[in-house]
Protein backbone atom coordinates (compact mmCIF):
# COMPACT_ATOMS: atom_id res chain seq x y z
CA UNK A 1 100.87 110.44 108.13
CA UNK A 2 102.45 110.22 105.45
CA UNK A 3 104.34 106.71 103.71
CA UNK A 4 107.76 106.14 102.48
CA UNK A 5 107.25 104.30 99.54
CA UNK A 6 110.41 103.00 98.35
CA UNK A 7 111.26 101.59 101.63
CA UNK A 8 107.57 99.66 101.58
CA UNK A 9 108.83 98.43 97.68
CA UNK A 10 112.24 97.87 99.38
CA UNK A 11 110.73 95.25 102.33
CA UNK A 12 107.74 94.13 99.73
CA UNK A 13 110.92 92.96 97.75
CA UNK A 14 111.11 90.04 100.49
CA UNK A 15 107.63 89.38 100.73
CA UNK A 16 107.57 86.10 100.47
CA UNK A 17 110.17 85.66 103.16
CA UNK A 18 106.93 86.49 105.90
CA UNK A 19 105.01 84.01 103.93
CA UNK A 20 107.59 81.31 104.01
CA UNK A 21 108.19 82.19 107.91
CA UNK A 22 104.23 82.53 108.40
CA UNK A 23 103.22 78.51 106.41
CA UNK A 24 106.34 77.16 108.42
CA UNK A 25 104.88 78.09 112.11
CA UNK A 26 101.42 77.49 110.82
CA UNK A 27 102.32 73.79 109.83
CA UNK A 28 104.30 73.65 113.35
CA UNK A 29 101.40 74.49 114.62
CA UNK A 30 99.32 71.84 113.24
CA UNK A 31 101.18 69.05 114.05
CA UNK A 32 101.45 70.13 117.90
CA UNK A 33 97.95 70.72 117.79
CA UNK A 34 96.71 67.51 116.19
CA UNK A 35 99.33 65.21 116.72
CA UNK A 36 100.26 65.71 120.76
CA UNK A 37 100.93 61.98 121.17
CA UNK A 38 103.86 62.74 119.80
CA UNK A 39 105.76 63.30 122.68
CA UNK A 40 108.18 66.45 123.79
CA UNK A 41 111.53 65.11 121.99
CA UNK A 42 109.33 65.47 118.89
CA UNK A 43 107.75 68.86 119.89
CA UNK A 44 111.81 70.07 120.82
CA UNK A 45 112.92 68.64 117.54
CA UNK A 46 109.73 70.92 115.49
CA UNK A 47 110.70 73.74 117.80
CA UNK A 48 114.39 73.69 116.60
CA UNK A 49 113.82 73.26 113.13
CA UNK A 50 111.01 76.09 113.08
CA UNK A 51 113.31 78.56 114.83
CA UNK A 52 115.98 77.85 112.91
CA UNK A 53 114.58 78.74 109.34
CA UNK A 54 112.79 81.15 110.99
CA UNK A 55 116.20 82.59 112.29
CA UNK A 56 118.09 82.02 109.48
CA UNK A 57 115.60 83.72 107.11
CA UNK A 58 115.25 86.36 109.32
CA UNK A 59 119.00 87.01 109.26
CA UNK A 60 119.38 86.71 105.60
CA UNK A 61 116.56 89.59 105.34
CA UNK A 62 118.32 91.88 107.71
CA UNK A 63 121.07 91.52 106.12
CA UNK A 64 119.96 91.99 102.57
CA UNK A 65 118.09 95.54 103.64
CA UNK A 66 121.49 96.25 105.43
CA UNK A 67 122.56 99.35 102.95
CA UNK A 68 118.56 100.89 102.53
CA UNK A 69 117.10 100.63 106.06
CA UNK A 70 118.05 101.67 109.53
CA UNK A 71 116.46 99.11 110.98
CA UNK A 72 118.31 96.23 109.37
CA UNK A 73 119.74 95.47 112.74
CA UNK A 74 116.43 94.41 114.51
CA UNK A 75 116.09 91.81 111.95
CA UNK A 76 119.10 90.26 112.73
CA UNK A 77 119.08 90.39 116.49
CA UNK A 78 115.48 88.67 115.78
CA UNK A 79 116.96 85.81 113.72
CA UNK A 80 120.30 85.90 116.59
CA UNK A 81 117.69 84.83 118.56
CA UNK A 82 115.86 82.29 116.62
CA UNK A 83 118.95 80.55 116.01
CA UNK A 84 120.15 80.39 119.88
CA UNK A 85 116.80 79.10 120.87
CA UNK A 86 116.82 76.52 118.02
CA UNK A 87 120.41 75.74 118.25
CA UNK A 88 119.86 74.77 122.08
CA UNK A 89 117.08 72.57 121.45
CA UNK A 90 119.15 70.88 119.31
CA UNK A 91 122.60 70.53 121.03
CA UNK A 92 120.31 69.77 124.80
CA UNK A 93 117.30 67.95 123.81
CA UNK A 94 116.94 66.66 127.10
CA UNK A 95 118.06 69.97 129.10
CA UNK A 96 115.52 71.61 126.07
CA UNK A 97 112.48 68.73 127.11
CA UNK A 98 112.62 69.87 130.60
CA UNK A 99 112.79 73.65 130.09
CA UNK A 100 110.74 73.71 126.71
CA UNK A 101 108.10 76.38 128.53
CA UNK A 102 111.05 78.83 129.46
CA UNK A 103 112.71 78.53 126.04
CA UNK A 104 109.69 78.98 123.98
CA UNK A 105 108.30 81.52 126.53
CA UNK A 106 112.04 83.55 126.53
CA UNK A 107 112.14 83.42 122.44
CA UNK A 108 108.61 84.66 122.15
CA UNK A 109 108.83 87.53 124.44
CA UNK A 110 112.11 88.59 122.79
CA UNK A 111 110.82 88.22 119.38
CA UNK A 112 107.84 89.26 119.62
CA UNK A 113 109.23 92.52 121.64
CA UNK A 114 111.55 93.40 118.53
CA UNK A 115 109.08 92.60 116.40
CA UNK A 116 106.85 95.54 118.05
CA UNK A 117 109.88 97.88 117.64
CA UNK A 118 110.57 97.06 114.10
CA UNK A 119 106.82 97.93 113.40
CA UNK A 120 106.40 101.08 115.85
CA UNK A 121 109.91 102.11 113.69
CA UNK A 122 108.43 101.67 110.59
CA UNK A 123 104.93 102.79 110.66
CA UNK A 124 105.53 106.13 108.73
CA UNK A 125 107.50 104.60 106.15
CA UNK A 126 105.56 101.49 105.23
CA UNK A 127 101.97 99.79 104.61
CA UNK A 128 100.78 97.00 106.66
CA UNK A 129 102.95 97.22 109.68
CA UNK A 130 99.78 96.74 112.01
CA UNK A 131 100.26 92.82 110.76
CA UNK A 132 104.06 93.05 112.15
CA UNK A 133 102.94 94.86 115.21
CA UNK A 134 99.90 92.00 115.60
CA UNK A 135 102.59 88.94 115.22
CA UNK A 136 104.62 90.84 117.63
CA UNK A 137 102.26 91.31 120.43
CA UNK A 138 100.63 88.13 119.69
CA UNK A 139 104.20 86.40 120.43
CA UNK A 140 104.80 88.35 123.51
CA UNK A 141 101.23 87.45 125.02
CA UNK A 142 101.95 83.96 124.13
CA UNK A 143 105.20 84.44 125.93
CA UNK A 144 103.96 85.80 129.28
CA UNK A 145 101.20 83.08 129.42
CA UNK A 146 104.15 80.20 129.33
CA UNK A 147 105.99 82.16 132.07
CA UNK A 148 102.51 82.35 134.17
CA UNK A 149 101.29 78.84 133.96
CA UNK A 150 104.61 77.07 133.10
CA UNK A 151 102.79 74.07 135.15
CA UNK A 152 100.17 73.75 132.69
CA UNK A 153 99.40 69.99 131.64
CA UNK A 154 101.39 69.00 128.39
CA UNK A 155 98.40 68.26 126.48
CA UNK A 156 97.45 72.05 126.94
CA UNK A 157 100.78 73.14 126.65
CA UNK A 158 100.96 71.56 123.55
CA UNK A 159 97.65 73.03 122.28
CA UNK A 160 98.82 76.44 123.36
CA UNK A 161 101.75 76.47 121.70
CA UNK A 162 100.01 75.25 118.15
CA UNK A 163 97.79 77.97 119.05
CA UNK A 164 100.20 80.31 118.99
CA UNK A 165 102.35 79.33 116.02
CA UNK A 166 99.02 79.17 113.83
CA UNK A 167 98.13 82.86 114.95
CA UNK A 168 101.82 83.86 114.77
CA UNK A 169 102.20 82.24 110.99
CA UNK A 170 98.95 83.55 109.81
CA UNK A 171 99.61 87.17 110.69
CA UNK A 172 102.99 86.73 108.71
CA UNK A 173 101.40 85.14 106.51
CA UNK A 174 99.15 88.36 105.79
CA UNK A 175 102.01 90.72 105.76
CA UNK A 176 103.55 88.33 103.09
CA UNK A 177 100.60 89.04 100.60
CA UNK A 178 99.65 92.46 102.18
CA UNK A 179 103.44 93.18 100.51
CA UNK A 180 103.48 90.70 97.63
CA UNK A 181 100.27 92.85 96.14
CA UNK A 182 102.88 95.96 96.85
CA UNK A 183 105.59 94.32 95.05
CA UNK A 184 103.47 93.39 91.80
CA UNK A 185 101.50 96.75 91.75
CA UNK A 186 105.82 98.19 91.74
CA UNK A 187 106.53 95.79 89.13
CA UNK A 188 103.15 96.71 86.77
CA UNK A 189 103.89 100.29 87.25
CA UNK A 190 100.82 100.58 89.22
CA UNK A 191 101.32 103.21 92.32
CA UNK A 192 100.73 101.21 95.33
CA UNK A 193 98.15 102.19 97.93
CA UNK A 194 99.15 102.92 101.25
CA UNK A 195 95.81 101.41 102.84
C-alpha cells in the first residue's frame, strides 16, 4: 500500500480541528457522566451545543479541502448533519427531551457511517485513518445500542452517552496529534512516516 503524502500534509493542515472536536465531546462527556442530576433540558442543551461546533467545524473543514480532495463532500454532509441534530434540540427542547435516544441514536449512526466511508476512502492516501475508522464505528455501535434499549433508565442512558462521547472525543483526539506530528515533521522538512 502505498500513501499519498500531500493529501495526509493537506488534512494534517487541520489537525487541530479533530482535537478541538475530540476535547469538546470528551468534556460533554464528563459532565453527563458525573453530573446526571442535571436533568435532560441540560443534557439537550450540551447535546446541541456539542453538535453544533462539532457541525460547524466539520463544515468549515470540508469546505476548506474543497479544491484538493474528493472527499470534501463527506465532511460536509457530516457537519449537515451535526447541525440538524443540534439545531432541533435547540428550536424543540421539549419535542428533543422526549426523543433525545432517537436523535442522538439517528446522528450517531449517520455520522459515524460517513465517518467509516471517509476513512475506507482514504486509507491509501493518508496515515492514521484506522483512528477515523475507530470514531466511526465506535459512533455507529453507540448508535444501534440507543435504538435497541431506547427504554434504558436515564441514569444509564446518561452514562452511556458520556461513555460514548469520551471514546468518540478521545479517538479524535488521537487523530488530532497522530496528524499534528505530520504537520510539524512537513513544516521541519522532516519526511513524515506513514506508520
Amino acid at each position: 500500500m502505498t500513501f499519498d503524502i500531500s493529501a495526509t500534509l493537506e488534512l494534517a493542515r487541520w489537525w487541530w480541528t479533530f482535537v478541538v472536536r475530540g476535547v469538546l465531546a470528551i468534556a460533554f462527556g464528563i459532565v453527563a457522566f458525573f453530573a446526571p442530576g442535571l436533568g435532560i433540558a441540560v443534557l439537550v442543551g450540551l447535546f446541541a451545543a456539542w453538535v453544533l461546533i462539532d457541525g460547524i467545524t466539520g463544515l468549515w473543514a470540508g469546505f476548506r479541502s474543497r479544491g484538493r480532495d474528493r472527499s470534501w463532500w463527506i465532511e460536509v454532509v457530516e457537519g449537515l448533519v451535526s447541525i440538524t441534530a443540534g439545531v432541533l434540540a435547540v428550536a424543540f427542547p421539549v419535542f428533543a427531551a422526549e426523543i433525545l435516544v432517537l436523535l442522538i441514536a439517528a446522528w450517531a449512526i449517520v455520522t459515524g457511517a460517513l465517518e467509516i466511508v471517509t476513512a475506507i476512502r482514504l486509507r491509501d492516501r493518508i496515515t492514521g485513518e484506522l483512528w477515523l475508522g475507530l470514531t466511526g464505528a465506535a459512533s455507529v455501535l453507540f448508535g444501534i445500542v440507543l435504538v435497541a434499549f431506547p427504554g434504558a433508565g436515564a441514569l444509564s442512558l446518561v452514562w452511556l452517552i458520556g461513555g460514548f462521547a469520551v471514546a468518540f472525543g478521545g479517538f479524535l483526539v488521537v487523530l488530532g496529534i497522530r496528524l499534528q506530528r505530520i504537520h510539524t515533521q512537513a513544516r521541519t522538512g522532516a519526511e513524515p512516516r506513514s506508520a
